[in-house]
N, C-alpha and C. Protein backbone atom coordinates (compact mmCIF):
# COMPACT_ATOMS: atom_id res chain seq x y z
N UNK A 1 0.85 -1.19 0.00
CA UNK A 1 0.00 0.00 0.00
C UNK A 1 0.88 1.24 0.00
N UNK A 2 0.53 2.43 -0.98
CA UNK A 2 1.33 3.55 -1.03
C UNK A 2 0.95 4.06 0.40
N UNK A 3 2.18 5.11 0.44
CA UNK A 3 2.10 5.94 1.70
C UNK A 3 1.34 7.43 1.00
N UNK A 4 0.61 8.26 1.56
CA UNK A 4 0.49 9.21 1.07
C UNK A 4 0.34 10.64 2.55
N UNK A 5 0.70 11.52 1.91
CA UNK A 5 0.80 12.73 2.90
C UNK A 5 -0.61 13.66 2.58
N UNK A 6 -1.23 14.37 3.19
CA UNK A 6 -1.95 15.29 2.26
C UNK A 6 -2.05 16.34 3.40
N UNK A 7 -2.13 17.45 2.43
CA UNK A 7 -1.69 18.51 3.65
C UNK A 7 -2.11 19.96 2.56
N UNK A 8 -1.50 21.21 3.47
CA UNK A 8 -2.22 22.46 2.13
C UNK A 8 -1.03 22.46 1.49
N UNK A 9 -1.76 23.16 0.24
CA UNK A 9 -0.36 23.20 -0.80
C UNK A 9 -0.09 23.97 -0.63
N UNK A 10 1.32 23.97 -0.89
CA UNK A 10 2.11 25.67 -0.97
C UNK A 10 2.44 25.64 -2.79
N UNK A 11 2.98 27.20 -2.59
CA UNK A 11 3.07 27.60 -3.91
C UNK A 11 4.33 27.00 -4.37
N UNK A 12 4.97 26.42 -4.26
CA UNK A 12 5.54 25.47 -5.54
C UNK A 12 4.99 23.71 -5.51
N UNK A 13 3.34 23.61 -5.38
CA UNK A 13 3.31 22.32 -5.40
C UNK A 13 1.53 23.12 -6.62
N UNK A 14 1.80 23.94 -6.74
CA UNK A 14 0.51 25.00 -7.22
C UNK A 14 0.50 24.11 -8.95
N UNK A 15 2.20 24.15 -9.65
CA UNK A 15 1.94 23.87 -11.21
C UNK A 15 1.52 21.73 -11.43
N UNK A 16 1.77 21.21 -10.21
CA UNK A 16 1.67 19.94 -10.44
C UNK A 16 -0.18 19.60 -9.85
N UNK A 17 -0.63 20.22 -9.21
CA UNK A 17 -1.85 20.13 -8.69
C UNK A 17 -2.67 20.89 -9.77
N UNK A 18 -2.34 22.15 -10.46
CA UNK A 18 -2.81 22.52 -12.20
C UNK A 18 -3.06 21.58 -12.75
N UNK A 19 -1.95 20.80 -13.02
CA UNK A 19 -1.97 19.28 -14.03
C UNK A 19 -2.45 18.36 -13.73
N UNK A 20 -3.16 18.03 -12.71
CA UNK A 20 -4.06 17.13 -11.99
C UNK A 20 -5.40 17.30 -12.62
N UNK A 21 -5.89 18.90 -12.38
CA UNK A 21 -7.17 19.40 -12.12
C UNK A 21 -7.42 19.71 -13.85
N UNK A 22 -6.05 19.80 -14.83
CA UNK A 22 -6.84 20.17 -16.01
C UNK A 22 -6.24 18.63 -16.82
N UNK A 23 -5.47 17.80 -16.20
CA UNK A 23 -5.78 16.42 -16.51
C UNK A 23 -7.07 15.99 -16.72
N UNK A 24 -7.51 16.20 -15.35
CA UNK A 24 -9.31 15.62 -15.32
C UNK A 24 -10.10 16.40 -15.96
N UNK A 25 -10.10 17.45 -16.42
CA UNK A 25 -11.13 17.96 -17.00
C UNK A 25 -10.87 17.71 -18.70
N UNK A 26 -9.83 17.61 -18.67
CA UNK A 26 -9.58 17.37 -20.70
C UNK A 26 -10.01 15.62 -20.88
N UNK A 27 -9.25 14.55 -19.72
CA UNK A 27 -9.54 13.44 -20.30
C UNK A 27 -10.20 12.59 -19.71
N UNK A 28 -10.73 13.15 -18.50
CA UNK A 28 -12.02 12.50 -17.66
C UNK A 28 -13.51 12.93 -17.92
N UNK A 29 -12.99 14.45 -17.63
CA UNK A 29 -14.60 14.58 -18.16
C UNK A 29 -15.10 14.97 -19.50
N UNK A 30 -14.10 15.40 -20.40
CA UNK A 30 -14.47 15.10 -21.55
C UNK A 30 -14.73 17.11 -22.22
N UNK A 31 -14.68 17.41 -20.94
CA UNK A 31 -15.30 19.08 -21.56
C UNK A 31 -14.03 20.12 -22.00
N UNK A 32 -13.04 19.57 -21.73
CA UNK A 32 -11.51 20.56 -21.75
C UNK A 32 -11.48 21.83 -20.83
N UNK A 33 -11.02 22.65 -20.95
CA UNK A 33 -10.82 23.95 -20.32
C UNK A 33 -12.31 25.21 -20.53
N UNK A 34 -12.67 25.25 -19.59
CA UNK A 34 -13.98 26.47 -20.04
C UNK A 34 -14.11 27.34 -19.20
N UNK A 35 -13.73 28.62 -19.59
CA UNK A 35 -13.24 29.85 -18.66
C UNK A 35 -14.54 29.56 -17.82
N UNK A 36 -15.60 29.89 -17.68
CA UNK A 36 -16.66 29.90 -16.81
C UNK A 36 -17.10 28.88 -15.70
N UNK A 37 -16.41 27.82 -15.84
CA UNK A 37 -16.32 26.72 -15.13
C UNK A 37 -14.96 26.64 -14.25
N UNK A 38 -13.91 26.87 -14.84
CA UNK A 38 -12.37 26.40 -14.22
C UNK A 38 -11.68 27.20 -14.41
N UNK A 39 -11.84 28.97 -14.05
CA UNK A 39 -10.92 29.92 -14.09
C UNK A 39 -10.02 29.56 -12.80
N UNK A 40 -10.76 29.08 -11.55
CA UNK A 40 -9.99 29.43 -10.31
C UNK A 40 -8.73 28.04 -10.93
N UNK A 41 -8.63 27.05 -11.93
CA UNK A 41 -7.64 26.42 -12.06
C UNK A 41 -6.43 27.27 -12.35
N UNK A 42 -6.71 28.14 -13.17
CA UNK A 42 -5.32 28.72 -13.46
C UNK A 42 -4.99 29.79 -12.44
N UNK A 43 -5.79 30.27 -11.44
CA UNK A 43 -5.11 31.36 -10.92
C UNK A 43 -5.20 30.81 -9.52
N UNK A 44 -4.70 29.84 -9.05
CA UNK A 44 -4.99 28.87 -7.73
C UNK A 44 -4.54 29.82 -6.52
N UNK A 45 -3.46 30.17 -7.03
CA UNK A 45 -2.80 31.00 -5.97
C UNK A 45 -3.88 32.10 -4.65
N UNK A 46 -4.36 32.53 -5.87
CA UNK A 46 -5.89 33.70 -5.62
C UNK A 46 -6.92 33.08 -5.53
N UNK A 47 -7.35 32.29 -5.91
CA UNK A 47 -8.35 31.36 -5.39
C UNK A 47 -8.51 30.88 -4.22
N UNK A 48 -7.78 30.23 -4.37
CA UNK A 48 -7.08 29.48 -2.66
C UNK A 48 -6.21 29.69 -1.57
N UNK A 49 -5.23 30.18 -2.06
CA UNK A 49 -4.10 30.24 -1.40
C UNK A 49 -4.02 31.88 -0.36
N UNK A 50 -4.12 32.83 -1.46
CA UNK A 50 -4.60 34.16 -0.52
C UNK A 50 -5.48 34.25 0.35
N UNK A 51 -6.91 34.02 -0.14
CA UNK A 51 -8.03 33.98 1.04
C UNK A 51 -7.82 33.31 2.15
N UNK A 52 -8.14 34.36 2.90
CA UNK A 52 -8.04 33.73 4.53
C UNK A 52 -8.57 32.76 5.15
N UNK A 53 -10.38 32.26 4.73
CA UNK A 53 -10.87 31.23 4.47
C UNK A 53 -11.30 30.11 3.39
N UNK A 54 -10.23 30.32 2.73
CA UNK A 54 -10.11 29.33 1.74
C UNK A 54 -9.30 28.37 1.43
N UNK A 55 -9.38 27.27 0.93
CA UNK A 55 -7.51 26.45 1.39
C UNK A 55 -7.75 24.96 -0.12
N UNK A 56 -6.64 25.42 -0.70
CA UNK A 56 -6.13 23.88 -1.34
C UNK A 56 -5.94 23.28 -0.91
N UNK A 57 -6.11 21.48 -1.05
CA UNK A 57 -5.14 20.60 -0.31
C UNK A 57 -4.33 19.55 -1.53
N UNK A 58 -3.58 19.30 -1.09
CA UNK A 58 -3.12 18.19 -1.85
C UNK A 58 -2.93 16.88 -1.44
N UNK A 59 -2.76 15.48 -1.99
CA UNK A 59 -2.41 14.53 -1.94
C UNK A 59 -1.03 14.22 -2.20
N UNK A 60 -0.04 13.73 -1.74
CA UNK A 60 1.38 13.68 -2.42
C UNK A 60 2.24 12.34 -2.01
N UNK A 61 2.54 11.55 -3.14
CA UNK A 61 2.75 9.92 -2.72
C UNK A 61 4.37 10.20 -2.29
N UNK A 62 4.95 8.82 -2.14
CA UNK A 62 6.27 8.42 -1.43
C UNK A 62 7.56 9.68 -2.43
N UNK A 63 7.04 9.41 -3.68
CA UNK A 63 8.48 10.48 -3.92
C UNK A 63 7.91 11.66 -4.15
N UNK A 64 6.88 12.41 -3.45
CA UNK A 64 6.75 13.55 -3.76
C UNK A 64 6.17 14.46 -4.57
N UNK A 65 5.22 13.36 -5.43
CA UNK A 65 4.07 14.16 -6.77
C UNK A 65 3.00 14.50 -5.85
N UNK A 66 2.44 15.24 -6.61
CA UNK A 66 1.06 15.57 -6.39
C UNK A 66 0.40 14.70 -7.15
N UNK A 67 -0.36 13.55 -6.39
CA UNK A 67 -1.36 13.27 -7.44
C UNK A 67 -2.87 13.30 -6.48
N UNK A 68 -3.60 13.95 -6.28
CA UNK A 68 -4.43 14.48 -6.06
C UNK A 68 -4.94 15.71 -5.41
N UNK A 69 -6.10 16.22 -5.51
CA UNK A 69 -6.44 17.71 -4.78
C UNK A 69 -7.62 17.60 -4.57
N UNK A 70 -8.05 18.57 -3.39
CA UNK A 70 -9.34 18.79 -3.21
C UNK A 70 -9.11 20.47 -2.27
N UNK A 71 -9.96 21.12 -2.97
CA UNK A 71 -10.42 22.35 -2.44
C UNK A 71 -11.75 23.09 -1.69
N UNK A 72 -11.17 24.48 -1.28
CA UNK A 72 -12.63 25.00 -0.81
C UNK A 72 -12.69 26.25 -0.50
N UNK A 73 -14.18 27.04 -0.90
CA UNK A 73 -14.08 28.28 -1.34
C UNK A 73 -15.22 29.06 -0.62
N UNK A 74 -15.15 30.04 -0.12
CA UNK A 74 -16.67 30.73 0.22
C UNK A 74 -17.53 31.24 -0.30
N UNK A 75 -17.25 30.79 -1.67
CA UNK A 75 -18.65 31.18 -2.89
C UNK A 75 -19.65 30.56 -2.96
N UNK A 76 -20.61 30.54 -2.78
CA UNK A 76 -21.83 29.64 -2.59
C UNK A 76 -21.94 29.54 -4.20
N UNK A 77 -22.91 28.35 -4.74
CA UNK A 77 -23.70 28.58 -6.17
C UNK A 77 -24.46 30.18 -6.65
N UNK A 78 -23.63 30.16 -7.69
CA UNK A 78 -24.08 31.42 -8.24
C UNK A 78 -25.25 31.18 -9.06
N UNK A 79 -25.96 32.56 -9.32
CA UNK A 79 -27.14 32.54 -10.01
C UNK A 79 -26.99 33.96 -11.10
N UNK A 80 -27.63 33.59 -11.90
CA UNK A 80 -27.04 32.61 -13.34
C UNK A 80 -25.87 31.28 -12.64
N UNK A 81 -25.48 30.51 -13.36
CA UNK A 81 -26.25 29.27 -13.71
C UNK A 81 -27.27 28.49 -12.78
N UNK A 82 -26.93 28.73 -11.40
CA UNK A 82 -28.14 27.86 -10.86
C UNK A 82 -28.78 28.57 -10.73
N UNK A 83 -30.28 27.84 -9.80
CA UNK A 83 -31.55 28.26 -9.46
C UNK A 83 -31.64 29.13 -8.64
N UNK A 84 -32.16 30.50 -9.00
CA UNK A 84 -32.22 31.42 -7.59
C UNK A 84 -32.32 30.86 -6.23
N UNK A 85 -33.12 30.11 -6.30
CA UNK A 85 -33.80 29.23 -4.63
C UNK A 85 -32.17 28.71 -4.25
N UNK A 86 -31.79 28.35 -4.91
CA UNK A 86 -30.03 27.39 -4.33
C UNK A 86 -29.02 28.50 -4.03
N UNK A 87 -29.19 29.49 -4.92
CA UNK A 87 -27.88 30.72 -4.20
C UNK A 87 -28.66 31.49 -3.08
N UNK A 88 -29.99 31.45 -2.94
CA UNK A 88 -30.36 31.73 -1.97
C UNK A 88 -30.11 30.90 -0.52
N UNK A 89 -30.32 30.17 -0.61
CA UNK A 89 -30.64 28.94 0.24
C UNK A 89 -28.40 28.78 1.22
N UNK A 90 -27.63 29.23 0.05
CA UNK A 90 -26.44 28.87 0.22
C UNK A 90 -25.26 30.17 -0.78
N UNK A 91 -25.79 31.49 0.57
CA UNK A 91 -25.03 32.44 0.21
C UNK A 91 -23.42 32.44 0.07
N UNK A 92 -22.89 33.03 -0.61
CA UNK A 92 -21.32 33.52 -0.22
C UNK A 92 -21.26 34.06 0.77
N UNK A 93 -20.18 33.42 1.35
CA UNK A 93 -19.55 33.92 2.67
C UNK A 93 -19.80 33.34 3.85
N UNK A 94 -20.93 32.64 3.96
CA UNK A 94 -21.26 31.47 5.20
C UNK A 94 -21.38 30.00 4.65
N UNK A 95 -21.35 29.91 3.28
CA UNK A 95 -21.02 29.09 2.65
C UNK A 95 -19.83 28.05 2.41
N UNK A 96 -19.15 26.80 2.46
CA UNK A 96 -17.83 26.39 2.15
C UNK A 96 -18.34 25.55 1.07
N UNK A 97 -17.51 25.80 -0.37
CA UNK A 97 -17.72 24.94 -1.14
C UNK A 97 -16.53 24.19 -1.48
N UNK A 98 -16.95 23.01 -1.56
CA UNK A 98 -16.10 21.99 -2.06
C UNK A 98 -15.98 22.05 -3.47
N UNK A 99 -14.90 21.79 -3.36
CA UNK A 99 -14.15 21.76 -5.45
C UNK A 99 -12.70 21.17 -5.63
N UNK A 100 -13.16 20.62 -6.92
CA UNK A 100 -11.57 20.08 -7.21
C UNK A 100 -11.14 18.81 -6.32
N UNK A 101 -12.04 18.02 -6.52
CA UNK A 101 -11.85 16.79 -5.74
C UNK A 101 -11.50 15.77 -6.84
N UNK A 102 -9.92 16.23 -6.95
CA UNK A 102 -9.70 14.99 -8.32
C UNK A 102 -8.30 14.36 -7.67
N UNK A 103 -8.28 12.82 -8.22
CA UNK A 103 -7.30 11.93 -8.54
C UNK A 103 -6.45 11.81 -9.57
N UNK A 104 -5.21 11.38 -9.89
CA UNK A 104 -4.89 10.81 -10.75
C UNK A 104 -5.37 9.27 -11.38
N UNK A 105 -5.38 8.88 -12.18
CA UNK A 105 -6.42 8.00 -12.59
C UNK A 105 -5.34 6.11 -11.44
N UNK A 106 -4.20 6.48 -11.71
CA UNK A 106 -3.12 5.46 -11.49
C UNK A 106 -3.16 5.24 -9.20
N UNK A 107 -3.96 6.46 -9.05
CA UNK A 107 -4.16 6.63 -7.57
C UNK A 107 -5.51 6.57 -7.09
N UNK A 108 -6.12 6.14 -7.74
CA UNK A 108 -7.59 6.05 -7.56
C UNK A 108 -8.00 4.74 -6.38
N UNK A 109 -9.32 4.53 -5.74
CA UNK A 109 -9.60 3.38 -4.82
C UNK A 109 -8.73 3.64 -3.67
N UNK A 110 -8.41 4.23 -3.02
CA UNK A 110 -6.79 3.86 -1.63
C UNK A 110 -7.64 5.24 -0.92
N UNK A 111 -8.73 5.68 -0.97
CA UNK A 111 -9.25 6.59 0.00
C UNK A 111 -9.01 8.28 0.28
N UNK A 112 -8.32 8.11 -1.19
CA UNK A 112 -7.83 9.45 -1.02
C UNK A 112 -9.12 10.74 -1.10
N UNK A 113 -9.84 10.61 -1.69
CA UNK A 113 -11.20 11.48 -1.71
C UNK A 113 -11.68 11.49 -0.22
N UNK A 114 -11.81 10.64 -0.23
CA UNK A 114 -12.52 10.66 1.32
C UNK A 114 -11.85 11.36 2.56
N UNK A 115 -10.26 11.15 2.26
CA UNK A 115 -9.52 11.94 3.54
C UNK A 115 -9.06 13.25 3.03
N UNK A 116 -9.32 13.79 1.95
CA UNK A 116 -9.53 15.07 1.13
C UNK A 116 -10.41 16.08 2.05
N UNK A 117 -11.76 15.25 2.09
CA UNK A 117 -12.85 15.63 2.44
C UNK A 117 -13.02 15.98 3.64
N UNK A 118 -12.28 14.79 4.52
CA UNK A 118 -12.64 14.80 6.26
C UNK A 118 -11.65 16.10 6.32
N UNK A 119 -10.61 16.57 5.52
CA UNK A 119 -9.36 17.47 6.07
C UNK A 119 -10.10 18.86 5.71
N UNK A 120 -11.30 19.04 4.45
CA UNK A 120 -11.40 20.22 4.20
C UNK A 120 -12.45 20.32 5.23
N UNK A 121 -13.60 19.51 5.26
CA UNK A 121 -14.38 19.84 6.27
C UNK A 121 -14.18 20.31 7.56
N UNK A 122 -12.94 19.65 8.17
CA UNK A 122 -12.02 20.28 9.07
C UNK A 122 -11.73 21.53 9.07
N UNK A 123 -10.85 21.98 8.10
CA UNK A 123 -11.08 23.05 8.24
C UNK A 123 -11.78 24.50 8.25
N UNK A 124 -13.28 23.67 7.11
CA UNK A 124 -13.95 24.72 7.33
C UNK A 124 -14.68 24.84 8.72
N UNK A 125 -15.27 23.80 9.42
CA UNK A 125 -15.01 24.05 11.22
C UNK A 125 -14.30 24.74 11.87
N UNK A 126 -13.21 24.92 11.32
CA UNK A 126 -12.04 25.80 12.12
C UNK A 126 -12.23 27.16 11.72
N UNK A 127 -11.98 27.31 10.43
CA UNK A 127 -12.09 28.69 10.13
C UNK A 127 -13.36 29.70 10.46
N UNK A 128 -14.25 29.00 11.21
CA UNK A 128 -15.50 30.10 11.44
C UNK A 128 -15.93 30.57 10.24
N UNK A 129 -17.09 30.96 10.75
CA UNK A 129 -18.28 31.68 9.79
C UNK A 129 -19.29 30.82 8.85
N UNK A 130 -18.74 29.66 9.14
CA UNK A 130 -18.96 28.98 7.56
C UNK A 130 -20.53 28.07 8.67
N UNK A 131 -22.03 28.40 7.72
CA UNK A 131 -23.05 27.23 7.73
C UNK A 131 -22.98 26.48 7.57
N UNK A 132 -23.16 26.22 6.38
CA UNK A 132 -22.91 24.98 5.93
C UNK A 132 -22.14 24.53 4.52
N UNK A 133 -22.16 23.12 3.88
CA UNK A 133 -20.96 23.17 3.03
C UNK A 133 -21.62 22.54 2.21
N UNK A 134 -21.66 23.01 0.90
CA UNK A 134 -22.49 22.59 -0.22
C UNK A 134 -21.10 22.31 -1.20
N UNK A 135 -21.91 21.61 -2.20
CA UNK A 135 -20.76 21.14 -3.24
C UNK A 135 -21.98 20.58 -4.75
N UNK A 136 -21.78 21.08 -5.65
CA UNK A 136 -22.50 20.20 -6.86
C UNK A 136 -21.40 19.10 -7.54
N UNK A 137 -21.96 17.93 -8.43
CA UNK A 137 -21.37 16.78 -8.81
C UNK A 137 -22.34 16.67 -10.08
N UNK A 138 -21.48 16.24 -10.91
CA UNK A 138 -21.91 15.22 -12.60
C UNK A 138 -22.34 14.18 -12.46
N UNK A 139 -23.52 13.76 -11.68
CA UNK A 139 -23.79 12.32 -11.63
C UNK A 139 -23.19 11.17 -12.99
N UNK A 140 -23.63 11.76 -14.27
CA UNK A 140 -22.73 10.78 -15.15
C UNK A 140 -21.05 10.29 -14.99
N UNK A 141 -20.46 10.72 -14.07
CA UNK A 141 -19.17 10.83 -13.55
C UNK A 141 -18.89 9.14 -12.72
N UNK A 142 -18.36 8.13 -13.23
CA UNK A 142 -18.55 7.13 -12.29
C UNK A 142 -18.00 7.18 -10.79
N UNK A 143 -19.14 6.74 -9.83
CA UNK A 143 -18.81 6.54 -8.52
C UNK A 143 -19.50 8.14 -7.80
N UNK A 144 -19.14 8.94 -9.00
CA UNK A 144 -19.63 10.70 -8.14
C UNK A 144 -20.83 10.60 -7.29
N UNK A 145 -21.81 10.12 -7.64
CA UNK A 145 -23.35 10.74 -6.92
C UNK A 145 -23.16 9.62 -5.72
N UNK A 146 -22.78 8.29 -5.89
CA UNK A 146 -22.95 7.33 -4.67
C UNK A 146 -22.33 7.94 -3.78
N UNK A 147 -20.85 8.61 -4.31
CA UNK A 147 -19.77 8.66 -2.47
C UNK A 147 -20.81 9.81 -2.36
N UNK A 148 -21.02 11.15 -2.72
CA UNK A 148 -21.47 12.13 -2.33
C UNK A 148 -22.50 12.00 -1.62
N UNK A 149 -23.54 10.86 -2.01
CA UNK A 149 -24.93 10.52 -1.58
C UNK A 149 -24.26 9.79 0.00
N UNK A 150 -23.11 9.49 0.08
CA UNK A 150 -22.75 8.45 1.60
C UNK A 150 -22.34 9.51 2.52
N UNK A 151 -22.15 10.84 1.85
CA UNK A 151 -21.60 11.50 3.00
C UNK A 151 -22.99 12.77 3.27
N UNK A 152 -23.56 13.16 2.05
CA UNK A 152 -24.33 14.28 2.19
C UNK A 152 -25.68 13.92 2.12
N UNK A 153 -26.67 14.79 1.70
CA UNK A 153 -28.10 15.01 1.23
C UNK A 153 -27.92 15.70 -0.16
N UNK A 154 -29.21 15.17 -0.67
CA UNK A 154 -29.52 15.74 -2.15
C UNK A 154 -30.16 17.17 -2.24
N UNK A 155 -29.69 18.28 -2.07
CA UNK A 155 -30.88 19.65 -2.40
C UNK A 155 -31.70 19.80 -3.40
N UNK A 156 -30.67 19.17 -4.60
CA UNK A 156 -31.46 19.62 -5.50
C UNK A 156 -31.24 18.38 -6.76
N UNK A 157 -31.60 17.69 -7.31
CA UNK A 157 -31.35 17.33 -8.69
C UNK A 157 -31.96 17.43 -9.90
N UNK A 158 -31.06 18.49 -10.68
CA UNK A 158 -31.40 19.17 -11.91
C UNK A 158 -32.20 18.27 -12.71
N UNK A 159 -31.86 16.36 -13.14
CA UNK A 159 -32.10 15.92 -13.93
C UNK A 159 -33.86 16.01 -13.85
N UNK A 160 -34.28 16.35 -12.55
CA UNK A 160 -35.70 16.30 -12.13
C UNK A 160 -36.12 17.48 -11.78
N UNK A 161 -35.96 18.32 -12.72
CA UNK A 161 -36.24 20.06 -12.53
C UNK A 161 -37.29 20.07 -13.39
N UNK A 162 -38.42 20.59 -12.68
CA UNK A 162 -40.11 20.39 -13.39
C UNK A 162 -40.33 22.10 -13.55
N UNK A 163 -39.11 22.72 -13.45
CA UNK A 163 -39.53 23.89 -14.15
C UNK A 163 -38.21 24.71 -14.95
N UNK A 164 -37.41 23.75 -15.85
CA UNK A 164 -37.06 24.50 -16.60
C UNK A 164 -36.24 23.56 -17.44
N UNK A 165 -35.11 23.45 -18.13
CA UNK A 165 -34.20 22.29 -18.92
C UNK A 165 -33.58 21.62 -17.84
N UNK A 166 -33.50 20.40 -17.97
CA UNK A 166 -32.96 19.28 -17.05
C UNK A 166 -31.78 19.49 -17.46
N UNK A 167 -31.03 19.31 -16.66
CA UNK A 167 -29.46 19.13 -16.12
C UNK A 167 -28.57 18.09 -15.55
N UNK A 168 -27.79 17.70 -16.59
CA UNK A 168 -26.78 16.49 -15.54
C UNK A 168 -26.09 16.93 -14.46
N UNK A 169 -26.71 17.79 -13.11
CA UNK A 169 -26.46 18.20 -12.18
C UNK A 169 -26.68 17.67 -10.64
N UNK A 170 -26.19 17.36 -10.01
CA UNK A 170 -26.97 17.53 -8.39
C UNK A 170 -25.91 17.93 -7.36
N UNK A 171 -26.64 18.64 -7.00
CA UNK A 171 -26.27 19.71 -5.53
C UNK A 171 -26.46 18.97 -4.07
N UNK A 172 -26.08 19.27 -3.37
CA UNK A 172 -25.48 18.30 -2.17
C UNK A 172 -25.18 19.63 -1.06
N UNK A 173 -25.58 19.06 0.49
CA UNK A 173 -25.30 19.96 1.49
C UNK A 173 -24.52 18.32 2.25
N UNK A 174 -23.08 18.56 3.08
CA UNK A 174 -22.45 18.05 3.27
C UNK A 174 -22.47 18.12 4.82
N UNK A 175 -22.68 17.34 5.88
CA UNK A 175 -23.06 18.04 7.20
C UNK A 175 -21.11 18.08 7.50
N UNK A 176 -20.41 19.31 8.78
CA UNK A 176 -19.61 19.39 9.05
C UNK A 176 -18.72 18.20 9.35
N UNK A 177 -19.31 16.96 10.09
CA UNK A 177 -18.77 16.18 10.49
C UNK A 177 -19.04 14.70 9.82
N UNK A 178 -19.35 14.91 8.42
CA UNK A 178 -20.04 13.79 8.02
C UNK A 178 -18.72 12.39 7.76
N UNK A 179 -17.52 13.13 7.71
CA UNK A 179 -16.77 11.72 7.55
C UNK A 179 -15.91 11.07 8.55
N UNK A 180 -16.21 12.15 9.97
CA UNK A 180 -15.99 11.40 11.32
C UNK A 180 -16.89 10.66 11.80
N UNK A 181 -17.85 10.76 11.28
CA UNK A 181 -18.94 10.27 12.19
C UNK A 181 -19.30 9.11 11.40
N UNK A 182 -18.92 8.64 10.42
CA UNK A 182 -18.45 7.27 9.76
C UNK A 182 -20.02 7.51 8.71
N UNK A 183 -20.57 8.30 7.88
CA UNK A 183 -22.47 8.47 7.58
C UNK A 183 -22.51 7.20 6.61
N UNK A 184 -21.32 6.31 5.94
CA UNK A 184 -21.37 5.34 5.09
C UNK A 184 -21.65 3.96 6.13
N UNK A 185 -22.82 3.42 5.72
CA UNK A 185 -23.07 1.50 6.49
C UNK A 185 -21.66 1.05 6.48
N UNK A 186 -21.66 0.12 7.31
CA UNK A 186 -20.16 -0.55 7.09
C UNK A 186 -20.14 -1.55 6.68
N UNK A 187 -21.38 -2.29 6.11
CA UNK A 187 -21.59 -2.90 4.97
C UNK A 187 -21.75 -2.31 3.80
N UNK A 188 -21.12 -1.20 3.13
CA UNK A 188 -21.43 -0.53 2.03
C UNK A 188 -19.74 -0.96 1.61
N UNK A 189 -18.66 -0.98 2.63
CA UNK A 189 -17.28 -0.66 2.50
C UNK A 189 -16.67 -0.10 1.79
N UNK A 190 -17.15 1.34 1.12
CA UNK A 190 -16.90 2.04 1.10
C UNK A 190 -15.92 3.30 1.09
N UNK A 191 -14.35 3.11 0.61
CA UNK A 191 -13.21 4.05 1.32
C UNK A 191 -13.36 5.28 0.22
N UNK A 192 -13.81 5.04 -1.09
CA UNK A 192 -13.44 6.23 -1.93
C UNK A 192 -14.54 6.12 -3.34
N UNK A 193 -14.70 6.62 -3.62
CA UNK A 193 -15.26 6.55 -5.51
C UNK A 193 -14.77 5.64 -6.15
N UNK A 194 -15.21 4.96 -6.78
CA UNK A 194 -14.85 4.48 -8.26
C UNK A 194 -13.55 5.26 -8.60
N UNK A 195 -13.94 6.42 -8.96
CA UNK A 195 -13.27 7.19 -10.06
C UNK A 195 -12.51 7.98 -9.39
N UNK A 196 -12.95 8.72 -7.91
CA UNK A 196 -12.33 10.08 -7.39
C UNK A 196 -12.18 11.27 -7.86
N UNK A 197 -13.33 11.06 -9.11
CA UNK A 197 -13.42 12.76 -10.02
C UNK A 197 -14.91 13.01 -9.79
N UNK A 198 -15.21 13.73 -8.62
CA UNK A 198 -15.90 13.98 -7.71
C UNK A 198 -17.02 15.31 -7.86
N UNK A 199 -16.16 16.64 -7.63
CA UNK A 199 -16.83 17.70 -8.01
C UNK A 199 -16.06 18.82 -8.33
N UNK A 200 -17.44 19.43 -9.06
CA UNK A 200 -17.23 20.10 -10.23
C UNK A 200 -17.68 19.70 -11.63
N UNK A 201 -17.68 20.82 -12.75
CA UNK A 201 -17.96 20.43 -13.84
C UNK A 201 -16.81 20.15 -14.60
């Protein structure tokens, strides 16, 4: 079994955790680079790294790559694109959103999503202010909607939106302590996704 560290990134672990996050988006999910979706990829630094309540993390095996990340931001769902009722419901600024919960494909299954998760949730506990912690997911994404569904609740799912174009979307409120408190059966066994390309579009 690999050893792995995961901890916040600093700025020279910023260009290998880039290549993670636009790995997965060119050959996992299929959509490539789309300013409106994955600006905070290229400017991580300001995204994450400046804000006072905001924090990258990384994954990093025995010699020292980055092969995974998971982040978090105090932007709630914006409106435009989502539903007024959801940026309502989950303003900026008391908000923690989860993002950028990706693997390398070769590090996938070994739990790394999951202790991504317990570390950001952590800290958004720590950092104050924060309600609660929402996150949206690509259900077509293998493994995405099950882990999310083991740790959170469903708010919303687009594919069943009876008032406007359906969406391969669903939105998720994540309770603070959902991956200490074990919320997966232990007959489910359960350590990580399928896939570990989690959330986000």
């Amino acid at each position: 079994m690999r050893e792995y560290c995961i901890r916040p990134a600093r700025p020279e672990d910023l260009d290998e955790a880039r290549a993670v996050m636009l790995d997965t988006v060119y050959r996992d999910f299929g959509t490539g680079y789309v300013p409106r979706w994955h600006g905070d990829i290229i400017d991580l630094a300001g995204a994450y790294l400046a804000p006072a309540r905001h924090t990258l993390l990384v994954a990093v095996d025995a010699e020292g790559e980055v092969v995974a990340t998971g982040a978090l931001d105090s932007r709630g769902p914006l409106h435009p694109p989502n539903p007024a009722h959801l940026a309502e419901r989950y303003p900026s600024g008391t908000t923690a959103q989860l993002r950028r919960i990706y693997t390398r494909r070769e590090h996938r299954r070994r739990g790394l999503a999951r202790r991504l998760v317990a570390e950001l949730l952590d800290f958004a506990a720590a950092a104050g202010g924060y309600r609660s912690v929402y996150l949206h997911t690509d259900p077509s994404v293998e493994g995405a909607e099950g882990f999310w569904r083991s740790l959170g609740e469903v708010v919303l799912d687009e594919r069943n939106n009876p008032h406007g174009e359906a969406q391969s979307v669903v939105h998720f409120e994540v309770p603070f302590d959902a991956v200490r408190t074990g919320r997966v059966p232990a007959a489910h066994g359960m350590t990580s996704s399928p896939s570990d390309l989690l959330t986000d579009r």
